[in-house]
Every structure is written in structure tokens, then in C-alpha cells.
Protein backbone atom coordinates (compact mmCIF):
# COMPACT_ATOMS: atom_id res chain seq x y z
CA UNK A 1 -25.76 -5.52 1.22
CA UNK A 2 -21.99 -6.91 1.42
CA UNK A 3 -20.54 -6.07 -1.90
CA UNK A 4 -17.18 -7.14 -2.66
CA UNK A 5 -14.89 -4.74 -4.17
CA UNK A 6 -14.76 -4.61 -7.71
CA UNK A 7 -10.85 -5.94 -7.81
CA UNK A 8 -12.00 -8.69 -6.00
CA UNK A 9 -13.07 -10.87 -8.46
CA UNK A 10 -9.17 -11.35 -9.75
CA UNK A 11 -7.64 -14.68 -10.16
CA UNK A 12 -4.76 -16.87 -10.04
CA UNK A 13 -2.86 -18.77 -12.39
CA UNK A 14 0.24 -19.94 -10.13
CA UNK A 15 1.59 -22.91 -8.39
CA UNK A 16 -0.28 -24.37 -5.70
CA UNK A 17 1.59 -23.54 -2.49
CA UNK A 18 1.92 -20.21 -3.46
CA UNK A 19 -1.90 -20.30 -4.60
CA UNK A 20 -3.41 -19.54 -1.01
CA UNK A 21 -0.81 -16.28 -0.19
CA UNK A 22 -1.40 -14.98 -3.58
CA UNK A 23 -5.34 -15.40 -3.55
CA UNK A 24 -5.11 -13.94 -0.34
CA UNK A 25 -3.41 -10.43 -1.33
CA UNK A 26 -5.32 -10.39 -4.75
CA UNK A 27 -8.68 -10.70 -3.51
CA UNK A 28 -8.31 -8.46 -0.61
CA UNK A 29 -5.98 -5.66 -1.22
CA UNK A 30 -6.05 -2.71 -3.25
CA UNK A 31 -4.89 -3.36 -6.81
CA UNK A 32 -3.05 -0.10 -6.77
CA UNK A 33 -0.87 -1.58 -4.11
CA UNK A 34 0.56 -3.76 -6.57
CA UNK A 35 1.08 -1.21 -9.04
CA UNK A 36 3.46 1.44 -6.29
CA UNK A 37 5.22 -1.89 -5.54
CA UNK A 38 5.63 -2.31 -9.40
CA UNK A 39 6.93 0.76 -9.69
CA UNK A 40 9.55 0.55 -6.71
CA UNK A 41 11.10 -2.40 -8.22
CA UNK A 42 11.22 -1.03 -11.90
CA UNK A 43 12.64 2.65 -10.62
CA UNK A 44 14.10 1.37 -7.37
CA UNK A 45 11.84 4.05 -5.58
CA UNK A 46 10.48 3.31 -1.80
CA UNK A 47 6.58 5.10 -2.75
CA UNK A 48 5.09 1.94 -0.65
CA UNK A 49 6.24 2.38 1.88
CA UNK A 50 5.95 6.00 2.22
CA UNK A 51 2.47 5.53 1.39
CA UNK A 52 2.93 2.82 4.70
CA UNK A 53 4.22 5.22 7.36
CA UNK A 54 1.87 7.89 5.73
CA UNK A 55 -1.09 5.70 6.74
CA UNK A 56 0.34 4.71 10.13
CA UNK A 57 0.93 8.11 11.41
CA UNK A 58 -2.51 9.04 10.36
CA UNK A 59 -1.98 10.64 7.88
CA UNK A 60 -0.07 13.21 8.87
CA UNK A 61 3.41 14.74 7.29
CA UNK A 62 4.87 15.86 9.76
CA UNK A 63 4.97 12.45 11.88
CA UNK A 64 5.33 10.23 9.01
CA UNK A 65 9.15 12.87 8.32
CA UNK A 66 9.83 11.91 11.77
CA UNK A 67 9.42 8.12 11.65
CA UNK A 68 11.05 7.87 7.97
CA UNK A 69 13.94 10.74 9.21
CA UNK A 70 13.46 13.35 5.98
CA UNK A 71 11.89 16.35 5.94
CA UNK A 72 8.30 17.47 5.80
CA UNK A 73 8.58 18.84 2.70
CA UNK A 74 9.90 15.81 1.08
CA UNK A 75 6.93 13.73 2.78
CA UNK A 76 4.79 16.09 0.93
CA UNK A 77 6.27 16.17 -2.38
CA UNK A 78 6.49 12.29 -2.07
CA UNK A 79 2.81 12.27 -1.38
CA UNK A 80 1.39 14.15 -4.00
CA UNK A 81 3.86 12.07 -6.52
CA UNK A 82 1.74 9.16 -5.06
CA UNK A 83 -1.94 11.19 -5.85
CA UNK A 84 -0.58 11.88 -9.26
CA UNK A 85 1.12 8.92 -10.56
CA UNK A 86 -1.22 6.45 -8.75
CA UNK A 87 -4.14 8.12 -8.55
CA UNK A 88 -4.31 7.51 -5.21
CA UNK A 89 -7.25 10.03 -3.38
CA UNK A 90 -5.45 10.12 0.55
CA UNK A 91 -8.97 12.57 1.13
CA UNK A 92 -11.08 9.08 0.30
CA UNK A 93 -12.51 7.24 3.44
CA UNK A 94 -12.75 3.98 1.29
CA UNK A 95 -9.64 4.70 -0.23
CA UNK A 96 -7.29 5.07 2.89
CA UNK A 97 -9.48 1.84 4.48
CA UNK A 98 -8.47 -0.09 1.60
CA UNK A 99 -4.87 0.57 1.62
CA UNK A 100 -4.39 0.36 5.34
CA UNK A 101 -6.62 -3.21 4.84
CA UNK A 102 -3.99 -4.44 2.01
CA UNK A 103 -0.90 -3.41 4.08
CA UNK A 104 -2.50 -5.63 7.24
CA UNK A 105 -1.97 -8.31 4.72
CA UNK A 106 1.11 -7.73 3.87
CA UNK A 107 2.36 -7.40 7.72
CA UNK A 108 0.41 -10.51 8.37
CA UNK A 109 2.06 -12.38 5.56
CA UNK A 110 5.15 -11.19 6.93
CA UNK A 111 6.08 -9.82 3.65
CA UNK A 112 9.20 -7.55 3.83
CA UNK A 113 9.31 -4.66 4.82
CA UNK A 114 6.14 -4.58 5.94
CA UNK A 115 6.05 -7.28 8.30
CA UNK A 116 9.15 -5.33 10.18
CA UNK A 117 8.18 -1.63 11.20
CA UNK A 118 5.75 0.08 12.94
């Protein structure tokens, strides 16, 4: 049975030319997307796009220091700041598919920065 996700039944309120774009990311990515990119903005943070080069390198700290040039122990801290103020379970099959789904939007869209590394 194809299901769709339970934060896919959002909607839209917005002009019409940005209506498409903004169905587009709603309907398809992970809500909790929206709420690290919240965050960034309001504390001027860059969790997103650790979370990003996280998923990209598999999933593994030590690669995802290399690519982002800080230390593994920083990539770690940073990650389990994500898990705890997101909720975010990087252990969750559905979870990690969801995420890496929603930032293949974003790159797609060619929303920055997204659209411009790896």
C-alpha cells in the first residue's frame, strides 16, 4: 500500500509562482528540515548543513570533519545537538531516507547552499 507520509498532507497559503516550489518542498520533505533551517536563521547556526555532509558521507564523522574541515569531535558533538534538539533518530532507516529525500529537493531547487556542494 503507498502511504504518504503523515507531513504530507500540509498546505499552502502563498502567492502563485511561488505556489509550485513551496508545494513541492512541503509535501515531500521532512518537516524537521524546516525546523534546523529555522533554527540556523534565528541562532545563525549551520546544523543543516552539517546534518547535509553528515548524510553525504554516509554517515560517518570522520569523513563528514574532513569535507566540512573541523574536527571529529566537533562533528560529533554537532550531531548529537541535532538528535537532541531535533529529535532527529540518524539510527532510523526511514528517518535518514527522508532527510537525504528533502535535501534532493533542495539541490534540485537549487536552493543555496545546497544546490552548491557535494
Amino acid at each position: 500500500m503507498n502511504r504518504l507520509p503523515h507531513w504530507a498532507t500540509a498546505s499552502y497559503t502563498g502567492t502563485p509562482s511561488s505556489c509550485c516550489s513551496v508545494k513541492i518542498k512541503r509535501r515531500f520533505c521532512n518537516p524537521k528540515i524546516f525546523d534546523v533551517m529555522g533554527y540556523d536563521a534565528e541562532y545563525n547556526t549551520n546544523y543543516s548543513m552539517i546534518a547535509y555532509v553528515f548524510l553525504r558521507a554516509n554517515r560517518n564523522p570522520a569523513l563528514a570533519a574532513k569535507h566540512l574541515g573541523i574536527h571529529r569531535n566537533t562533528i560529533d558533538y554537532r550531531i548529537r545537538r541535532l538528535e537532541d534538539l531535533f529529535n532527529i533518530d540518524f539510527d532510523s532507516g526511514e528517518t535518514i531516507f527522508s532527510l537525504e529525500q528533502s535535501y534532493r529537493i533542495f539541490k534540485f531547487m537549487a536552493m543555496p547552499p545546497f544546490s552548491q556542494i557535494m
